[in-house]
PDB file of N, CA and C in Angstrom:
ATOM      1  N   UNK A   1     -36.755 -52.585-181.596  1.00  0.00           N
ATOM      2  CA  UNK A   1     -36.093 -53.414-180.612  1.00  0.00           C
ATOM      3  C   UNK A   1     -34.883 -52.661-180.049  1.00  0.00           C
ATOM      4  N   UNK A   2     -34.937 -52.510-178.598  1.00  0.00           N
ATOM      5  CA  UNK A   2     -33.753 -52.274-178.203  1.00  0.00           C
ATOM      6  C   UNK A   2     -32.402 -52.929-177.802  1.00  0.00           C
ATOM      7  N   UNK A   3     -31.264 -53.271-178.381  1.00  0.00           N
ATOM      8  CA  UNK A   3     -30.473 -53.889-178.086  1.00  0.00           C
ATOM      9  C   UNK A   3     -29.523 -53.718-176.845  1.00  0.00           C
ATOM     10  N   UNK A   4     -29.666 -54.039-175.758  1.00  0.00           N
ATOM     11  CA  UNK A   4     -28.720 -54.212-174.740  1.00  0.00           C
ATOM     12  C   UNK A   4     -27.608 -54.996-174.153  1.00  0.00           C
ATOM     13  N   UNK A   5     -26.547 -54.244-173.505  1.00  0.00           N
ATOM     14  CA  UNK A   5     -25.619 -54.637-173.267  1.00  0.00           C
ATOM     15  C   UNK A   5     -25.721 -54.713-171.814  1.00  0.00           C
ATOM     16  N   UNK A   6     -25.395 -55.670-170.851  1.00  0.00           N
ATOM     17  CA  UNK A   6     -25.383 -55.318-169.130  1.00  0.00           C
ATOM     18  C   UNK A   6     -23.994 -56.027-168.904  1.00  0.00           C
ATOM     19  N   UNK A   7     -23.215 -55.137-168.270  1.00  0.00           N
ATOM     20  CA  UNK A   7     -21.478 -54.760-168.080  1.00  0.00           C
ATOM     21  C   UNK A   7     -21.538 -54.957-166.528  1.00  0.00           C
ATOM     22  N   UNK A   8     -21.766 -56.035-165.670  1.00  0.00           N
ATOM     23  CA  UNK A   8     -21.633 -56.357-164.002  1.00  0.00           C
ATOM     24  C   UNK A   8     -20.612 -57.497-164.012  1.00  0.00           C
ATOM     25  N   UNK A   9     -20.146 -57.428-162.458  1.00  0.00           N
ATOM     26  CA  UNK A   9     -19.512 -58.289-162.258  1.00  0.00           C
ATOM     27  C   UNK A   9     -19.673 -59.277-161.180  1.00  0.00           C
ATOM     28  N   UNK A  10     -20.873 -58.603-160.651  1.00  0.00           N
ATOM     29  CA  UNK A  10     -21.470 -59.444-159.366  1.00  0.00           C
ATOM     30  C   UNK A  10     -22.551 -60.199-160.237  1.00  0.00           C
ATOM     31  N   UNK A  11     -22.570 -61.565-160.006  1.00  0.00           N
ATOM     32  CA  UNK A  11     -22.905 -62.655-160.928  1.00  0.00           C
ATOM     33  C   UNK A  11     -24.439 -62.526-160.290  1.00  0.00           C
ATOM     34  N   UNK A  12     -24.692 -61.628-159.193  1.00  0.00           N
ATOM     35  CA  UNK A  12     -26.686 -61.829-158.765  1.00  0.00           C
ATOM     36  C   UNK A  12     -27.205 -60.707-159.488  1.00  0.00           C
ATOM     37  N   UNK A  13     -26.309 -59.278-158.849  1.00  0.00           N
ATOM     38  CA  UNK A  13     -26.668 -58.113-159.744  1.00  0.00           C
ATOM     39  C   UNK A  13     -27.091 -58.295-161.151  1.00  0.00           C
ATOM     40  N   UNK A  14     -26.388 -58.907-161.601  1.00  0.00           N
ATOM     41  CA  UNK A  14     -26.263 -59.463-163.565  1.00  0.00           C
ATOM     42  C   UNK A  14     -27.228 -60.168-163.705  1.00  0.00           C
ATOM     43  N   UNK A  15     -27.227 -61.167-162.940  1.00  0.00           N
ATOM     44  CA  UNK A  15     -28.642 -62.383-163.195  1.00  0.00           C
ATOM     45  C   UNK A  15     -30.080 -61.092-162.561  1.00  0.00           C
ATOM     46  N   UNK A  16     -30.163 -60.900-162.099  1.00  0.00           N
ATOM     47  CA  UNK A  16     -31.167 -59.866-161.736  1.00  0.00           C
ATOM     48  C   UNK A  16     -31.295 -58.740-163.038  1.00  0.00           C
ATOM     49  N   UNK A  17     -30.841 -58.100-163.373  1.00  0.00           N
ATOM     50  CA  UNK A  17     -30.861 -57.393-164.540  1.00  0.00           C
ATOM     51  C   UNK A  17     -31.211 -57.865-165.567  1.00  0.00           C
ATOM     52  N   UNK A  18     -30.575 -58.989-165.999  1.00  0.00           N
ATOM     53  CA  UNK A  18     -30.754 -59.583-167.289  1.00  0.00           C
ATOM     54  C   UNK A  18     -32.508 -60.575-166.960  1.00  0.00           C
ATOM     55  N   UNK A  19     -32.831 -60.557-166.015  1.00  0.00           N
ATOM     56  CA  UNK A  19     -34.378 -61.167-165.560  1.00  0.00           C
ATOM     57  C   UNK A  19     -35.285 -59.855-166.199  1.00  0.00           C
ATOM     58  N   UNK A  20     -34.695 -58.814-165.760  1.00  0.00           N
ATOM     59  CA  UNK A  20     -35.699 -57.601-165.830  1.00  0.00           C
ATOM     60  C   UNK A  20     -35.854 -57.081-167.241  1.00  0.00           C
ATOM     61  N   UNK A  21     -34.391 -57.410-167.734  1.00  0.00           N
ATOM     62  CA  UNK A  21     -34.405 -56.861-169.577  1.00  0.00           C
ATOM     63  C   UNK A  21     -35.239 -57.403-169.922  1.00  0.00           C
ATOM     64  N   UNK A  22     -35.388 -59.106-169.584  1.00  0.00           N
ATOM     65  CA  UNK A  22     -35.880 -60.168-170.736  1.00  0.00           C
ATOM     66  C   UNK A  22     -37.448 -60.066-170.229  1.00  0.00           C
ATOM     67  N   UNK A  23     -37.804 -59.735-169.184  1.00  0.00           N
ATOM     68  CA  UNK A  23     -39.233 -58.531-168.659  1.00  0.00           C
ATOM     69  C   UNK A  23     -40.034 -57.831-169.872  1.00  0.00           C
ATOM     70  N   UNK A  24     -39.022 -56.715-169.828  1.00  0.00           N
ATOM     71  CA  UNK A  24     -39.796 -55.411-171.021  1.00  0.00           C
ATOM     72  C   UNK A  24     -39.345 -55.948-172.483  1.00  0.00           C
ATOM     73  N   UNK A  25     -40.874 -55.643-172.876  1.00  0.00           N
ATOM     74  CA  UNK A  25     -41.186 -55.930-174.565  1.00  0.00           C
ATOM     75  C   UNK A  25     -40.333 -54.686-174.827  1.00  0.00           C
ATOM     76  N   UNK A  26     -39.767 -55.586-176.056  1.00  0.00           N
ATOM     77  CA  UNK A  26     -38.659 -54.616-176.940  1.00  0.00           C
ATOM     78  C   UNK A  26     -37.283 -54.513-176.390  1.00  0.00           C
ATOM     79  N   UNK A  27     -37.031 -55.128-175.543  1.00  0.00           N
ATOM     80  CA  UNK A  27     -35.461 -55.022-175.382  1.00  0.00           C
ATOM     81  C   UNK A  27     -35.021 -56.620-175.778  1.00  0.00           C
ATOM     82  N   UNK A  28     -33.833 -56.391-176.077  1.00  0.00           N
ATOM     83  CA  UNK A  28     -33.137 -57.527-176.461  1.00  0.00           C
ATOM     84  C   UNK A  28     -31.945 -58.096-175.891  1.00  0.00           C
ATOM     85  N   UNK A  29     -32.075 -58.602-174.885  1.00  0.00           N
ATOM     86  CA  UNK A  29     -30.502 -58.867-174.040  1.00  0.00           C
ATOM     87  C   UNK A  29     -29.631 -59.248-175.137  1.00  0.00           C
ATOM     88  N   UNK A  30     -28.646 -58.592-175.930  1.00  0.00           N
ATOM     89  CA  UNK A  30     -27.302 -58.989-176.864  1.00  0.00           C
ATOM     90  C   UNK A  30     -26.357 -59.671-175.575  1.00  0.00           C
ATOM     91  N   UNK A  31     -25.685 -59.054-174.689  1.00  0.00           N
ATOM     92  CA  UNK A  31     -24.720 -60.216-173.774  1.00  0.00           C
ATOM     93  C   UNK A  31     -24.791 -59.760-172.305  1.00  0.00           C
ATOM     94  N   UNK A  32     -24.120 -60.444-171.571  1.00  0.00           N
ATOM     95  CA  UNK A  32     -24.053 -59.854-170.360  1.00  0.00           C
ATOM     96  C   UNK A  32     -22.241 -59.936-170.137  1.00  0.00           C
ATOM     97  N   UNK A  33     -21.877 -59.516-170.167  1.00  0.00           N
ATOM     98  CA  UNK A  33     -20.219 -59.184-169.259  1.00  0.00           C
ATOM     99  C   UNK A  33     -19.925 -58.588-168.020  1.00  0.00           C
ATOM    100  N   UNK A  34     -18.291 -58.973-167.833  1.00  0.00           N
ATOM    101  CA  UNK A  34     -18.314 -58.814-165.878  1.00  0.00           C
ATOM    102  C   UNK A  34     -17.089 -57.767-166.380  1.00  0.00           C
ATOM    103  N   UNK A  35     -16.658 -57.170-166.980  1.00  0.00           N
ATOM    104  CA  UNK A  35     -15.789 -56.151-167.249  1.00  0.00           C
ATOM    105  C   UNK A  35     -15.519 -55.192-168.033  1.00  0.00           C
ATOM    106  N   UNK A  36     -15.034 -54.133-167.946  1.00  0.00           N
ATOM    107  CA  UNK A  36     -14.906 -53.255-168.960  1.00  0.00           C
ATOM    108  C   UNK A  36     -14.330 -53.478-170.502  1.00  0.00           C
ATOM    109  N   UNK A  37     -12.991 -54.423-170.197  1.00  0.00           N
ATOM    110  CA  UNK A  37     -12.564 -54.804-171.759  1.00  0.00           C
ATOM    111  C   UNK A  37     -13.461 -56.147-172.406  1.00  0.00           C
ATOM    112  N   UNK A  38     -14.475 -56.521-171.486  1.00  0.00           N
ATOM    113  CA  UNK A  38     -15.350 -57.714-172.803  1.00  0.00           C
ATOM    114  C   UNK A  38     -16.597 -56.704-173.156  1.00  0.00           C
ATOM    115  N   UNK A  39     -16.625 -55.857-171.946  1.00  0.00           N
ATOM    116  CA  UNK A  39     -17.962 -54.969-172.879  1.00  0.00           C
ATOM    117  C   UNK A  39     -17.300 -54.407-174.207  1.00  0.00           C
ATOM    118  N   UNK A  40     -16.734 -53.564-174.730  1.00  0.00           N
ATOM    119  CA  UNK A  40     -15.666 -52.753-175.473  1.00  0.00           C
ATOM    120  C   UNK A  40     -15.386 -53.564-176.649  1.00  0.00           C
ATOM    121  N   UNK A  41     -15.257 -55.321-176.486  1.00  0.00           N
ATOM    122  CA  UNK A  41     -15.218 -56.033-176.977  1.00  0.00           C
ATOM    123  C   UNK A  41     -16.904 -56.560-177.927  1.00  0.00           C
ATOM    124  N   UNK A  42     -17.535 -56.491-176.861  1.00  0.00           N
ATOM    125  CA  UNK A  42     -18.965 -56.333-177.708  1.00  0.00           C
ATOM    126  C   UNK A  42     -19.245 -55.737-178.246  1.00  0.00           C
ATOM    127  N   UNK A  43     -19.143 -54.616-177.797  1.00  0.00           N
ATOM    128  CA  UNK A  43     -19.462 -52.804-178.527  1.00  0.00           C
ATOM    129  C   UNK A  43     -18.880 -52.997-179.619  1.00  0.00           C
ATOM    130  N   UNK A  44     -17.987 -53.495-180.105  1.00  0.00           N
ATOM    131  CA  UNK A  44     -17.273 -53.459-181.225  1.00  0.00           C
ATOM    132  C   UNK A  44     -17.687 -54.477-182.531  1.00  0.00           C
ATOM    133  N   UNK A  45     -18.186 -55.617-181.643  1.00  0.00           N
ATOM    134  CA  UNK A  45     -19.107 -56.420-182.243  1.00  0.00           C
ATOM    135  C   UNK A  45     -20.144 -56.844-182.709  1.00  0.00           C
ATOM    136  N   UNK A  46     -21.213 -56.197-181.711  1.00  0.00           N
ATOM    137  CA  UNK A  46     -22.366 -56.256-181.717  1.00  0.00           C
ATOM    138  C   UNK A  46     -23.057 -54.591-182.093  1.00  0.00           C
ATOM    139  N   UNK A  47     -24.333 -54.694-182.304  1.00  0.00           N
ATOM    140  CA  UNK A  47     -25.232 -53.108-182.424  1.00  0.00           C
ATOM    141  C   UNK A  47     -25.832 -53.007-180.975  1.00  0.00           C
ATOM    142  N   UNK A  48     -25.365 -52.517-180.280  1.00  0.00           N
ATOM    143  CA  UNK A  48     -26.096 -52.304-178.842  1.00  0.00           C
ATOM    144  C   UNK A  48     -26.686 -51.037-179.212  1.00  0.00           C
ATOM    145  N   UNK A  49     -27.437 -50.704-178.190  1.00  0.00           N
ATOM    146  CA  UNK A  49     -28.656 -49.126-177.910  1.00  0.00           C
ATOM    147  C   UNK A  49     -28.332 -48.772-176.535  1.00  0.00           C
ATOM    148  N   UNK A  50     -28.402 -49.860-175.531  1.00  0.00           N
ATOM    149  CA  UNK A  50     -28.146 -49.097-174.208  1.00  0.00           C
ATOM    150  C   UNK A  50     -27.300 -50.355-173.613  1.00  0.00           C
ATOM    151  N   UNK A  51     -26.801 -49.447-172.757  1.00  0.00           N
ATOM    152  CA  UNK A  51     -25.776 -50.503-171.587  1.00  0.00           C
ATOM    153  C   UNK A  51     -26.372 -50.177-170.055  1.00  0.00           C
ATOM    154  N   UNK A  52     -26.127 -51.067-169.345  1.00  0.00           N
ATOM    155  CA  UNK A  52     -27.070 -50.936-167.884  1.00  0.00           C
ATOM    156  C   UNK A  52     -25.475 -51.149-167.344  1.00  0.00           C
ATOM    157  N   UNK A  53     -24.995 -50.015-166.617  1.00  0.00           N
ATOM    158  CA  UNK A  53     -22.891 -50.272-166.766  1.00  0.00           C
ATOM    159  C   UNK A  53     -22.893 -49.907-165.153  1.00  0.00           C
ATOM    160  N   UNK A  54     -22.248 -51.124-164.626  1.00  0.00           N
ATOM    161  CA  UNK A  54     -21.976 -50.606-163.077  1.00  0.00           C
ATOM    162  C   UNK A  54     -20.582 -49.829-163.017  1.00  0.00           C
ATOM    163  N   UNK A  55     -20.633 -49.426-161.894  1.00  0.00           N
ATOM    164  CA  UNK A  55     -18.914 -48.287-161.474  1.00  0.00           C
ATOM    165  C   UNK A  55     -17.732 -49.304-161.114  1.00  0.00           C
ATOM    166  N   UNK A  56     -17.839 -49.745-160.244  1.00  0.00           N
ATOM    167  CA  UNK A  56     -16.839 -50.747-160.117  1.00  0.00           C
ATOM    168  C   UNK A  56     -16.557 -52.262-160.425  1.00  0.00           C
ATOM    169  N   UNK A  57     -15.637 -51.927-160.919  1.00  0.00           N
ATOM    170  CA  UNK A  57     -15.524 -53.842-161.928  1.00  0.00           C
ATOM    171  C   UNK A  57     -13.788 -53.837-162.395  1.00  0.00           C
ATOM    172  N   UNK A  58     -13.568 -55.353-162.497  1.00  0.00           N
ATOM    173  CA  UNK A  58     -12.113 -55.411-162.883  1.00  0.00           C
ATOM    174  C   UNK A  58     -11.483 -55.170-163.934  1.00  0.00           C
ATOM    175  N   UNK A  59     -10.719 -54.540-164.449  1.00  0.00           N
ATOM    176  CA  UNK A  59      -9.880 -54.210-165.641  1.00  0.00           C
ATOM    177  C   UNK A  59      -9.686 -52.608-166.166  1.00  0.00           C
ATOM    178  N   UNK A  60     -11.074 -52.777-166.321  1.00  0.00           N
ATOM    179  CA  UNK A  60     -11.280 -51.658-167.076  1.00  0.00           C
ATOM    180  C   UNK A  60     -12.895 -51.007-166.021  1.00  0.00           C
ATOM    181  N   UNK A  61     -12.957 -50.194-165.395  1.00  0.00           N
ATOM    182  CA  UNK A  61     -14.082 -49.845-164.301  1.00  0.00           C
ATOM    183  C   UNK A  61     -14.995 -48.693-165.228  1.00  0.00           C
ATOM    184  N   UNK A  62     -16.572 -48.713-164.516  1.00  0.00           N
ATOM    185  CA  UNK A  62     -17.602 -47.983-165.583  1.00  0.00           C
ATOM    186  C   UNK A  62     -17.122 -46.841-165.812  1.00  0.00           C
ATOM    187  N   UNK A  63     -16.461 -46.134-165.114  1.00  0.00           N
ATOM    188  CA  UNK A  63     -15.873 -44.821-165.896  1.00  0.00           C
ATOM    189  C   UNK A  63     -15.547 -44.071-166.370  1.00  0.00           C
ATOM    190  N   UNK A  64     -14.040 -45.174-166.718  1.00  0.00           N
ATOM    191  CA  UNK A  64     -13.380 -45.267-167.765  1.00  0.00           C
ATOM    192  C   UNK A  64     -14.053 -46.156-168.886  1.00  0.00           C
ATOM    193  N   UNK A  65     -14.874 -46.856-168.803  1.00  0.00           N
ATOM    194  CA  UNK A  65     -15.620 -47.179-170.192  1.00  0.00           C
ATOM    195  C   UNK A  65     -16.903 -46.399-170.307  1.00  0.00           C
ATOM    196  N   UNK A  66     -17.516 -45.169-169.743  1.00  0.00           N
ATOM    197  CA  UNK A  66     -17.943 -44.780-170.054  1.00  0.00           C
ATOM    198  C   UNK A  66     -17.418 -43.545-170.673  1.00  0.00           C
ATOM    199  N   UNK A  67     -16.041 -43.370-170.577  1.00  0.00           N
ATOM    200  CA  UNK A  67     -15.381 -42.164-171.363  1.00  0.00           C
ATOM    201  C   UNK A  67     -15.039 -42.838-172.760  1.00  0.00           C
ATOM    202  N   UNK A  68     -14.240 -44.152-173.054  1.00  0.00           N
ATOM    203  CA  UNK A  68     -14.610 -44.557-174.455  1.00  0.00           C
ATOM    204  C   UNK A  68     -15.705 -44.356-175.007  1.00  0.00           C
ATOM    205  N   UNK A  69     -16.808 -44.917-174.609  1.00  0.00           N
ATOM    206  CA  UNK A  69     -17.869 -44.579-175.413  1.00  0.00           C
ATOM    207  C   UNK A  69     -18.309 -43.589-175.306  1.00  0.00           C
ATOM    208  N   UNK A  70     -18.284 -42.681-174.531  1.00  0.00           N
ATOM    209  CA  UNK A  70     -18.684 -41.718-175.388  1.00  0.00           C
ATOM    210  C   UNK A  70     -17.704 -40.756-176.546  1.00  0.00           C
ATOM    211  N   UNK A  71     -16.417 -40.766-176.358  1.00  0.00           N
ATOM    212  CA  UNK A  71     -15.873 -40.897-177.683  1.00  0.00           C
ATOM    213  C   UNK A  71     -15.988 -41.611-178.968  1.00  0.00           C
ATOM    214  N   UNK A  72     -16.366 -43.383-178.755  1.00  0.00           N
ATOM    215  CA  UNK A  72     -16.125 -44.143-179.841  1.00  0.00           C
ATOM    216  C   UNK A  72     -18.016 -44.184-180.462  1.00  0.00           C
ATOM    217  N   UNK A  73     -18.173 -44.002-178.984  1.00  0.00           N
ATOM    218  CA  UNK A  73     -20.151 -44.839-179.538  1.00  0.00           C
ATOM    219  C   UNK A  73     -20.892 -43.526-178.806  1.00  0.00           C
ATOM    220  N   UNK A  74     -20.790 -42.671-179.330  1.00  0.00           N
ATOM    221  CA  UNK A  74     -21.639 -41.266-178.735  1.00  0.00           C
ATOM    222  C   UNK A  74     -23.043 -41.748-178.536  1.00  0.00           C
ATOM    223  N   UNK A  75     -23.641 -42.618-179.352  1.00  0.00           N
ATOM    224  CA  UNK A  75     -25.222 -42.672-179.649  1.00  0.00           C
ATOM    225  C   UNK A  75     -25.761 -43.344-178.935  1.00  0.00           C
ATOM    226  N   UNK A  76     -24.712 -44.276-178.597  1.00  0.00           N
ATOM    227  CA  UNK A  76     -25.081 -45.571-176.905  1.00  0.00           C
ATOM    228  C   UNK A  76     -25.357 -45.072-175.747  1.00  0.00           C
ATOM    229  N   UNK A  77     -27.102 -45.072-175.291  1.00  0.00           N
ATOM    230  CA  UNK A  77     -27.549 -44.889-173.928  1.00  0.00           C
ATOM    231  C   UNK A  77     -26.909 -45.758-173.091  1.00  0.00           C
ATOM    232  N   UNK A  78     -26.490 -45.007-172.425  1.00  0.00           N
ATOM    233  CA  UNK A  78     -26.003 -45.468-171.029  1.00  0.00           C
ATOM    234  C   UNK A  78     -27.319 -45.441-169.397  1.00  0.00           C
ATOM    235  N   UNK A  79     -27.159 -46.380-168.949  1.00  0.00           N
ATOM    236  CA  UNK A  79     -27.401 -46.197-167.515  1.00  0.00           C
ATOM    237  C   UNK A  79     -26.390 -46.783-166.374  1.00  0.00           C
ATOM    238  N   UNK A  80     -25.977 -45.370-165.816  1.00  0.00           N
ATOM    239  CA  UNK A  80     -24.970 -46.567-164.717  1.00  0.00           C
ATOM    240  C   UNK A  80     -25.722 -46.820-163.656  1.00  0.00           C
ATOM    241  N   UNK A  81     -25.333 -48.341-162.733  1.00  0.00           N
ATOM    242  CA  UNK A  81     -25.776 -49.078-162.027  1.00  0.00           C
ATOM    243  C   UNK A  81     -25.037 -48.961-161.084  1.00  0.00           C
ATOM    244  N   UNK A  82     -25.034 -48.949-159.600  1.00  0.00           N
ATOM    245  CA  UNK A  82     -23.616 -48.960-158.884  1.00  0.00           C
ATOM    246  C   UNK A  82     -24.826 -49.828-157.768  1.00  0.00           C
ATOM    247  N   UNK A  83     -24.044 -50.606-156.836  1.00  0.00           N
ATOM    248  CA  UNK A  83     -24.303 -51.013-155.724  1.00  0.00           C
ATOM    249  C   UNK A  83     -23.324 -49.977-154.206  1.00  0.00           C
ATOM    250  N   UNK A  84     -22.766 -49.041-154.927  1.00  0.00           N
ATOM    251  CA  UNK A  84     -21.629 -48.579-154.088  1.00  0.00           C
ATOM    252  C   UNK A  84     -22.428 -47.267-153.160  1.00  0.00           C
ATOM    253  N   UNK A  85     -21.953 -47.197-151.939  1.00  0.00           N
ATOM    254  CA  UNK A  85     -22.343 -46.015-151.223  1.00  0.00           C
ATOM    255  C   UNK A  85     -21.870 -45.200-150.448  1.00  0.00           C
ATOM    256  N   UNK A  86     -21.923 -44.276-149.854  1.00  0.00           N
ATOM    257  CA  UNK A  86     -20.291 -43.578-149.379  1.00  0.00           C
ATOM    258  C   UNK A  86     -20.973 -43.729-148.131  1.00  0.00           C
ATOM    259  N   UNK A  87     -19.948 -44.178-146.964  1.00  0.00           N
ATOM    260  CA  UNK A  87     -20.115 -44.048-145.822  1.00  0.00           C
ATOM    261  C   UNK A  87     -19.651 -43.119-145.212  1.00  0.00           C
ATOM    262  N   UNK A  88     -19.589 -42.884-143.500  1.00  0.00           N
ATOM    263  CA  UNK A  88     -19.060 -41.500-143.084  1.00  0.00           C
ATOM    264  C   UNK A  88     -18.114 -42.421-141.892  1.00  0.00           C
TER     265      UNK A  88
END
């Protein structure tokens, strides 16, 4: 079983994701959070395997929580998610 974490803050993005986890056999939606310090807060709590982590979000942004973990939780797959795109 894979345990997942999904770290959004756009409440459709999130509901859309967490549709698709609960989709594939073998994953396990553990929580969904809209920020960097309640993910960090899970991570600490829970056994996650992967995080589905968007770039921009309030507090604490995917970034910078993807530089904690990989200091604190090296072994946690990451995928980042962004809705963001650079214009000209």
């Amino acid at each position: 079983m894979v345990d997942v974490l999904i770290v959004e803050d756009d409440p459709m993005v999130a509901e859309l994701n967490k549709k698709y986890v609960q989709m594939v056999p073998g994953f396990n939606l553990v929580a969904n959070v809209s920020n960097g310090e309640q993910a960090l807060h899970c991570i600490h709590d829970n056994h996650i395997d992967l995080i589905l982590l968007d770039v921009f979000m309030p507090k604490l942004n995917g970034l910078e929580l993807l530089q904690h973990i990989r200091i604190s939780y090296p072994k946690i797959d990451i995928i980042m998610v962004t809705a963001a795109c650079k214009t000209n």
